[in-house]
Protein backbone atom coordinates (compact mmCIF):
# COMPACT_ATOMS: atom_id res chain seq x y z
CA UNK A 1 0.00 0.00 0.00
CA UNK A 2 1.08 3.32 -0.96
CA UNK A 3 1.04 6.46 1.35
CA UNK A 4 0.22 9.50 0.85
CA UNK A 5 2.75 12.32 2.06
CA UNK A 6 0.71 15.00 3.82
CA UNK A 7 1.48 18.22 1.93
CA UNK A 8 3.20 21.34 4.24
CA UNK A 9 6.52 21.95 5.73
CA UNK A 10 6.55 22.20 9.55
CA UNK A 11 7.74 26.26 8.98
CA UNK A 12 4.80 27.03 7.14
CA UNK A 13 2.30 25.14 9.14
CA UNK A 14 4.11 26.86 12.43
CA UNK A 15 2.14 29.74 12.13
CA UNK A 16 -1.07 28.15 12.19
CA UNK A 17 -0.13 25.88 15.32
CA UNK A 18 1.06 28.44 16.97
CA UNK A 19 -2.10 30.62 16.32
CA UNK A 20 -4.77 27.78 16.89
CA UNK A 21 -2.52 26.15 20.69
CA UNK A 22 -2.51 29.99 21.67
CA UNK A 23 -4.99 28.99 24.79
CA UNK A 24 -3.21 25.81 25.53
CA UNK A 25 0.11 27.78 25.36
CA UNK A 26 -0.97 30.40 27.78
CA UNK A 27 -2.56 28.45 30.16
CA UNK A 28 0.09 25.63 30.93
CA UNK A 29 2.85 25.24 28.62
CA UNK A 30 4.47 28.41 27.52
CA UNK A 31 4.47 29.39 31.32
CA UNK A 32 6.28 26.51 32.83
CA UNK A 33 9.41 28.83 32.48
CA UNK A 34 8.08 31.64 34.26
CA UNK A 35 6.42 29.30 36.64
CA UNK A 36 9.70 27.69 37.64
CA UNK A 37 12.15 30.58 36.18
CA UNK A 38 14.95 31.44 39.47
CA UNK A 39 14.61 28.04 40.76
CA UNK A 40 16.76 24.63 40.81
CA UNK A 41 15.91 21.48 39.46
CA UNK A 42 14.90 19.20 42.35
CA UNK A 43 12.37 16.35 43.27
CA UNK A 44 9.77 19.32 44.78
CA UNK A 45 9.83 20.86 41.17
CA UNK A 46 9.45 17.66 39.01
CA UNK A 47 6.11 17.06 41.79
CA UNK A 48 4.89 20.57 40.61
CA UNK A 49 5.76 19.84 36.95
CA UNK A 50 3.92 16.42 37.37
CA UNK A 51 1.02 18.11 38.72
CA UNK A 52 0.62 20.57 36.36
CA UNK A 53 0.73 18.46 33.25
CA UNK A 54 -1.84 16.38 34.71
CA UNK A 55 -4.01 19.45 35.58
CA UNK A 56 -3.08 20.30 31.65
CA UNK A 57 -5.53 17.11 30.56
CA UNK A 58 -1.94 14.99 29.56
CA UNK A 59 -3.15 12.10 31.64
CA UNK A 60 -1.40 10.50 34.69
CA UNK A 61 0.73 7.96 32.56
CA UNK A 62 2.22 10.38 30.03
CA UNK A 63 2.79 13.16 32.81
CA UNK A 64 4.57 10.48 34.57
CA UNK A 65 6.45 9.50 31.32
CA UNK A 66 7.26 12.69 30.66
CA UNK A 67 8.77 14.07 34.13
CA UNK A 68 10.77 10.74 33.97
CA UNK A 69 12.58 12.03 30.87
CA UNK A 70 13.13 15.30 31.88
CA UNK A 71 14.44 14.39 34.84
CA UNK A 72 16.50 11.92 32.60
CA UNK A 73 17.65 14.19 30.02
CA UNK A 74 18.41 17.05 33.16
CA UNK A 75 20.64 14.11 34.71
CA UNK A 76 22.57 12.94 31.55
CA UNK A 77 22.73 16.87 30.83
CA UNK A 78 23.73 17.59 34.24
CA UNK A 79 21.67 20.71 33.93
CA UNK A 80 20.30 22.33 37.40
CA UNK A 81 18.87 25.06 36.37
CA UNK A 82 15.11 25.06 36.15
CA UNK A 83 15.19 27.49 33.20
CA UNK A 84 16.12 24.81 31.05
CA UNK A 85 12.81 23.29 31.51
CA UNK A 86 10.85 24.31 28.71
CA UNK A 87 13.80 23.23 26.54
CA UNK A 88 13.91 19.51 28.47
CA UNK A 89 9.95 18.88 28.15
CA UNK A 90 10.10 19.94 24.57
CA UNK A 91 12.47 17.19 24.16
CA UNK A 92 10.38 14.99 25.55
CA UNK A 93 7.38 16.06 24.31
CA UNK A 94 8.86 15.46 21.27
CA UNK A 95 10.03 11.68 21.93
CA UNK A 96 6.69 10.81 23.19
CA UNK A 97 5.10 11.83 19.21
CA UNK A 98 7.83 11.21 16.88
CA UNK A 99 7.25 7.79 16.35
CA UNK A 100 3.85 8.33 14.79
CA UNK A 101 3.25 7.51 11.33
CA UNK A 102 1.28 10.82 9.85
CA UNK A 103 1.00 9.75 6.57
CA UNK A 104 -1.99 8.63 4.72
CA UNK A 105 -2.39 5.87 3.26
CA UNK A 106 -3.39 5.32 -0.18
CA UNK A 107 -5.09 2.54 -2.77
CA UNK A 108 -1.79 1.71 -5.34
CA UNK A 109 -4.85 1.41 -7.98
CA UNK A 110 -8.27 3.02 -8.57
CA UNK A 111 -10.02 5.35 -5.51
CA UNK A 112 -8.46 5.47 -2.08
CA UNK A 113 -11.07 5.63 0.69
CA UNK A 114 -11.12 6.54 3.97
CA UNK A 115 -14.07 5.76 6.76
CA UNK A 116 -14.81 8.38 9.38
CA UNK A 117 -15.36 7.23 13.03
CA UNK A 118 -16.45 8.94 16.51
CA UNK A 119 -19.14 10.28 18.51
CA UNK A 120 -22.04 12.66 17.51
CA UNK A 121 -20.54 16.72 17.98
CA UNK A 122 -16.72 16.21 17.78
CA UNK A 123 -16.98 17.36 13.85
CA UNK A 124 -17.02 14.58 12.15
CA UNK A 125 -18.82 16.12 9.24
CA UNK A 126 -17.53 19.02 9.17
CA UNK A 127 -13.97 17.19 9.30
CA UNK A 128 -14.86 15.05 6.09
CA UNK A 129 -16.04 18.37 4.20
CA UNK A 130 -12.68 20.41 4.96
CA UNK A 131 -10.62 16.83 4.34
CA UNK A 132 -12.48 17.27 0.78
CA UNK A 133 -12.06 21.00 0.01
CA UNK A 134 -8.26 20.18 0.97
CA UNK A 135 -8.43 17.24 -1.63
CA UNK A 136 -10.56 19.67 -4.26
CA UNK A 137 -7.62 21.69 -4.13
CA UNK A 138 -4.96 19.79 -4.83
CA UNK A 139 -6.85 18.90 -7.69
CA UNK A 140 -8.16 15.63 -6.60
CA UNK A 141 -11.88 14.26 -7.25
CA UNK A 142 -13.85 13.60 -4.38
CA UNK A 143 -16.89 11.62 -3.54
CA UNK A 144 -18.44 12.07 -0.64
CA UNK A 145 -20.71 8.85 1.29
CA UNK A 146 -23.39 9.59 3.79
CA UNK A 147 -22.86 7.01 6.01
CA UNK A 148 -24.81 8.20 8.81
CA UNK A 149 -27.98 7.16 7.68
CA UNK A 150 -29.27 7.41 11.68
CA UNK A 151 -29.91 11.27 11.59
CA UNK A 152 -31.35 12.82 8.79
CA UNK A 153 -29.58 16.12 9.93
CA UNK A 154 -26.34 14.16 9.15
CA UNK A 155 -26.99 13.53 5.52
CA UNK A 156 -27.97 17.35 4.69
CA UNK A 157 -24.91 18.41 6.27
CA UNK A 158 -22.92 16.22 3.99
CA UNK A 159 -25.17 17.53 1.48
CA UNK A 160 -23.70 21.12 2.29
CA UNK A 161 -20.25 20.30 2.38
CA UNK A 162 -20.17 18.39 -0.28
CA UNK A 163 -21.78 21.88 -2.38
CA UNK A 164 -19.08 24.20 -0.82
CA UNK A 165 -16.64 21.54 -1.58
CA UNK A 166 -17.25 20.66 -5.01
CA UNK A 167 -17.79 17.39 -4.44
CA UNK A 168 -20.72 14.56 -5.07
CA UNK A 169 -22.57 13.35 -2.35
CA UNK A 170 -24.04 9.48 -2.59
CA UNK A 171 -26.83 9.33 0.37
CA UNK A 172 -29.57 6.85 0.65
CA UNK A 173 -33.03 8.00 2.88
CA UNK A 174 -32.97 8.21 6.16
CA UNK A 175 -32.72 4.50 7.92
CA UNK A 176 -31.24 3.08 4.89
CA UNK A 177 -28.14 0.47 5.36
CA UNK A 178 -24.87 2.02 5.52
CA UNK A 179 -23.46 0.01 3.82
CA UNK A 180 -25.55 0.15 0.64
CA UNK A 181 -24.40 3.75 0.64
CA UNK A 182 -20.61 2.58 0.57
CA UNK A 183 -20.92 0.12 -1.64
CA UNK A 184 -22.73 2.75 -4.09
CA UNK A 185 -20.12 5.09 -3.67
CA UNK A 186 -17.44 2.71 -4.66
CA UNK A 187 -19.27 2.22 -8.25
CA UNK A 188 -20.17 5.99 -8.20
CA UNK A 189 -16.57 6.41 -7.35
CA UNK A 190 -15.63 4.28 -10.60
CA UNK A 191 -17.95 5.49 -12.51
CA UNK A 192 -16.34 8.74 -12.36
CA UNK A 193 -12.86 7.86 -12.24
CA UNK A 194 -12.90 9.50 -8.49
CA UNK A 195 -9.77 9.40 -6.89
CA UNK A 196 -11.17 9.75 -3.12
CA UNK A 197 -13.98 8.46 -1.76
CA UNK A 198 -14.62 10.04 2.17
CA UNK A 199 -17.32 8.33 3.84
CA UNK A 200 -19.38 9.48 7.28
CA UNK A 201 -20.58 6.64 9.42
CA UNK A 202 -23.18 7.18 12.45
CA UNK A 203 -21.71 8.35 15.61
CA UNK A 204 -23.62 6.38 18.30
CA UNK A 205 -21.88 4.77 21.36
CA UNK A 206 -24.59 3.22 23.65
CA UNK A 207 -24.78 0.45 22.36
CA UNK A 208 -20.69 -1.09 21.39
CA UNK A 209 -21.57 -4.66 20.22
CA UNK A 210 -24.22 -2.94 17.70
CA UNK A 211 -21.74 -0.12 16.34
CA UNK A 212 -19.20 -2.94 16.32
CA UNK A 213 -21.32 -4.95 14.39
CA UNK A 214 -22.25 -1.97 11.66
CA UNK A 215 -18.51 -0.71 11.57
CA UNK A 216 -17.87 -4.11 9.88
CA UNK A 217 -20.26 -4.98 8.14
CA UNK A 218 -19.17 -1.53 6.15
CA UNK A 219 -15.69 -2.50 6.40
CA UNK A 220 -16.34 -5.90 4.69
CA UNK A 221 -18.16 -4.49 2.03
CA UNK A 222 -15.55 -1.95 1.19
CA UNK A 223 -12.92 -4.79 1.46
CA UNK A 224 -15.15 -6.64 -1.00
CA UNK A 225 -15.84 -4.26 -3.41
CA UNK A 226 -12.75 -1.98 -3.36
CA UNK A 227 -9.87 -4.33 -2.31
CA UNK A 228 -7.25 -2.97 0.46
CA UNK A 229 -10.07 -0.36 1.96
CA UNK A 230 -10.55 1.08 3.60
CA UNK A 231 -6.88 2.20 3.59
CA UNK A 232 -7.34 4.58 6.99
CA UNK A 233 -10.18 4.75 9.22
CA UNK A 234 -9.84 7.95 11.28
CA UNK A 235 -11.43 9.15 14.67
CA UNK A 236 -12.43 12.07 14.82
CA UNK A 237 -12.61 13.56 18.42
CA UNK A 238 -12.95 17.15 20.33
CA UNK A 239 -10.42 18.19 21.65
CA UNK A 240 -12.00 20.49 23.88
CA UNK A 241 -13.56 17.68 25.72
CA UNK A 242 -10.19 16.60 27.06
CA UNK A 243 -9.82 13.35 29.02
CA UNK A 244 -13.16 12.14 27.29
CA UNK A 245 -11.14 12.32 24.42
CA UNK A 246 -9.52 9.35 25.51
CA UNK A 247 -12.30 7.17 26.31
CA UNK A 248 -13.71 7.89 23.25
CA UNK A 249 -10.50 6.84 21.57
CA UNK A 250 -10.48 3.40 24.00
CA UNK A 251 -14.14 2.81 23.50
CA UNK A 252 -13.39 2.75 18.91
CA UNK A 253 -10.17 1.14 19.14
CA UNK A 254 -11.98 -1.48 20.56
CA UNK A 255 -14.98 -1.25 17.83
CA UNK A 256 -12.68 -0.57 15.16
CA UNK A 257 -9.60 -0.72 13.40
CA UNK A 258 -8.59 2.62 14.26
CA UNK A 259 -5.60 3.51 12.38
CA UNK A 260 -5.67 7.69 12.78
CA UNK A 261 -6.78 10.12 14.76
CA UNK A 262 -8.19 13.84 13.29
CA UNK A 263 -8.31 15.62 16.94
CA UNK A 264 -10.54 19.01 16.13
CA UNK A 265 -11.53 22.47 17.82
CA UNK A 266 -7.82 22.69 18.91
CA UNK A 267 -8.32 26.31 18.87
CA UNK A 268 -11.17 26.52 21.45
CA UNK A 269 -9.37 24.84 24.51
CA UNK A 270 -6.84 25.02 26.72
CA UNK A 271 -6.40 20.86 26.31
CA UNK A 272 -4.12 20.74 23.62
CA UNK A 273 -1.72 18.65 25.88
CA UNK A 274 -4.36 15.50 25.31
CA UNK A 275 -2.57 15.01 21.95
CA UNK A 276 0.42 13.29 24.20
CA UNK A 277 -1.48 10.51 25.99
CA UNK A 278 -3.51 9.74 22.76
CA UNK A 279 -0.41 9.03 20.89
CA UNK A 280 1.99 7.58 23.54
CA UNK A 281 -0.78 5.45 25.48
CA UNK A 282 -2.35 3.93 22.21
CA UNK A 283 0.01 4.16 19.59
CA UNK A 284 -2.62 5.35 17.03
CA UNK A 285 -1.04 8.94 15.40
CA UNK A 286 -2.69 11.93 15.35
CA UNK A 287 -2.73 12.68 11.81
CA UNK A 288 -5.25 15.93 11.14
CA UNK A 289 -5.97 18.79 13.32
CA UNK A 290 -8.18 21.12 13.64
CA UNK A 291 -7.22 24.67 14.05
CA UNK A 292 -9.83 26.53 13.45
CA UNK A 293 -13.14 27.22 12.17
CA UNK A 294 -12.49 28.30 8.53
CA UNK A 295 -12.73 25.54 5.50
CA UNK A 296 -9.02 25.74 5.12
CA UNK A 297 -8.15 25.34 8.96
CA UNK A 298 -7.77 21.16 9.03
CA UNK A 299 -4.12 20.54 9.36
CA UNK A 300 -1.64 18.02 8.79
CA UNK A 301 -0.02 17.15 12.45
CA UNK A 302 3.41 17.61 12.44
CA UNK A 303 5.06 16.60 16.07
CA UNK A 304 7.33 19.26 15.60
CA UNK A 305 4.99 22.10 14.64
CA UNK A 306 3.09 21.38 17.96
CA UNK A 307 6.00 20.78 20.35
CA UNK A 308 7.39 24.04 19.07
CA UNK A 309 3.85 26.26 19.21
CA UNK A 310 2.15 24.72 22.40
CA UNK A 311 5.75 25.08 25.00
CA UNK A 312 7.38 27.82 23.29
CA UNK A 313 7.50 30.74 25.77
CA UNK A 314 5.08 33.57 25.20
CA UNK A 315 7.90 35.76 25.04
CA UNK A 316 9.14 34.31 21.94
């Protein structure tokens, strides 16, 4: 399988990080040096660092992690000074992403499609219509599938984005099988020599064994009709909703083959820091964020973008 390089160097996508973390930045991590600034490095610190990750929606485990590094990287560094900080936890911050595969994945032959997961209100539509405009642009043809054949509002939202996107929409009524949409969308797909096909899927959760069972059943029938799909299936989740985030992303690993994240509304919380747990505690990359609310606002993730806008001193 081929991938797809996600287009943007990490200096021109800086900017926009830096812009859309600005509340995360100011309320934890660009003030850990002014926080500790005048102080040594000593056990009573890292306890204060530890807590204030944790209060910064990183999680218990990856605050841990990442206090064990810095104290690591201060040791092997023999640094003392607690104005180094922001310099050690970027370091670590950075170890803790840069594993992640951000690329997407693509078919070597004929369309490429990718299923959209997660919860009603994290943006999941809206995600899939700025995904396409993003596509439209590069000069890519894009079909959009209307998967989420539970709320009717779901399908004329599609419907919207797939107008301001350029794209065509294939939507069955209300109630109809999901995966008759899918499967349509592969032939339109075809038909039309389309070279993406982005498909919504209904964002439920009370009842796992029956999304479970609906999440494959479209997943088989895209395997069947359009062999190697679907080549990413991507959560979508809120960031502004923090640690939920992460029970959200436990609760679809489990009901799917999760093999992305798209973490949105960056912009609109002070919980950027979630990104860190998400990655480091289940290995699935974050591979789209988004950073505001304009059509052109879904990014690429780039580890080194974030580290560098989210604990980058406000001075700077």
């Amino acid at each position: 399988m081929a991938k797809w390089k996600l287009r943007g160097e990490v200096v021109g996508l800086f900017d926009k990080f830096r812009r859309g973390l600005g509340k995360s930045r100011e309320a934890v991590f660009g003030r850990i040096g002014q926080l500790f600034s005048g102080r040594r490095l000593d056990e009573s610190l890292f306890d204060e660092l530890e807590e204030l990750l944790i209060a910064a929606d990183v999680g218990v485990d990856t605050s841990l992690w990442l206090v064990g590094r810095v104290r690591e990287l201060a040791r092997r560094g023999r640094v003392d000074d607690a104005d180094e900080l922001p310099r050690l936890l970027q370091t670590a911050m950075l170890e803790a992403l840069q594993d992640a595969d951000v690329s997407m994945q693509r078919a070597e032959h004929g369309p490429t499609l990718y299923l959209f997961v997660g919860v009603n209100g994290v943006g999941k539509t809206t995600s899939i219509g700025k995904l396409a405009h993003r596509y439209r642009q590069e000069g890519q043809k894009v079909i959009l599938a209307a998967g989420d054949t539970f709320r009717a509002a779901a399908i004329e939202q599609l419907m919207v984005w797939g107008e301001r996107a350029g794209c065509d929409v294939v939507r069955h009524a209300q109630g109809a099988d999901p995966a008759a949409v899918v499967y349509d969308a592969i032939a339109a797909a075809r038909a039309r020599s389309a070279d993406v096909i982005l498909c919504d899927t209904a964002g439920r959760l009370h009842n796992k064994a029956h999304l479970m069972a609906e999440l494959s059943k479209i997943a088989k029938v895209a395997a069947r009709e359009l062999p190697g799909s679907p080549h990413e299936v991507l959560l979508v989740v809120d960031a502004t909703t923090g640690q939920n985030a992460l029970n959200q992303t436990r609760a679809f690993q489990e009901a799917a083959d999760v093999t992305g994240i798209v973490l949105t509304k960056l912009d609109g919380t002070a919980k950027g820091g979630v990104i860190l747990p998400i990655v480091r505690e289940y290995g699935i990359p974050v591979k789209w964020v988004g950073l505001g609310e304009g059509i052109d606002d879904l990014e690429p993730f780039s580890a080194e973008a974030f580290v560098s806008a989210i604990a980058q001193p406000e001075s700077v």
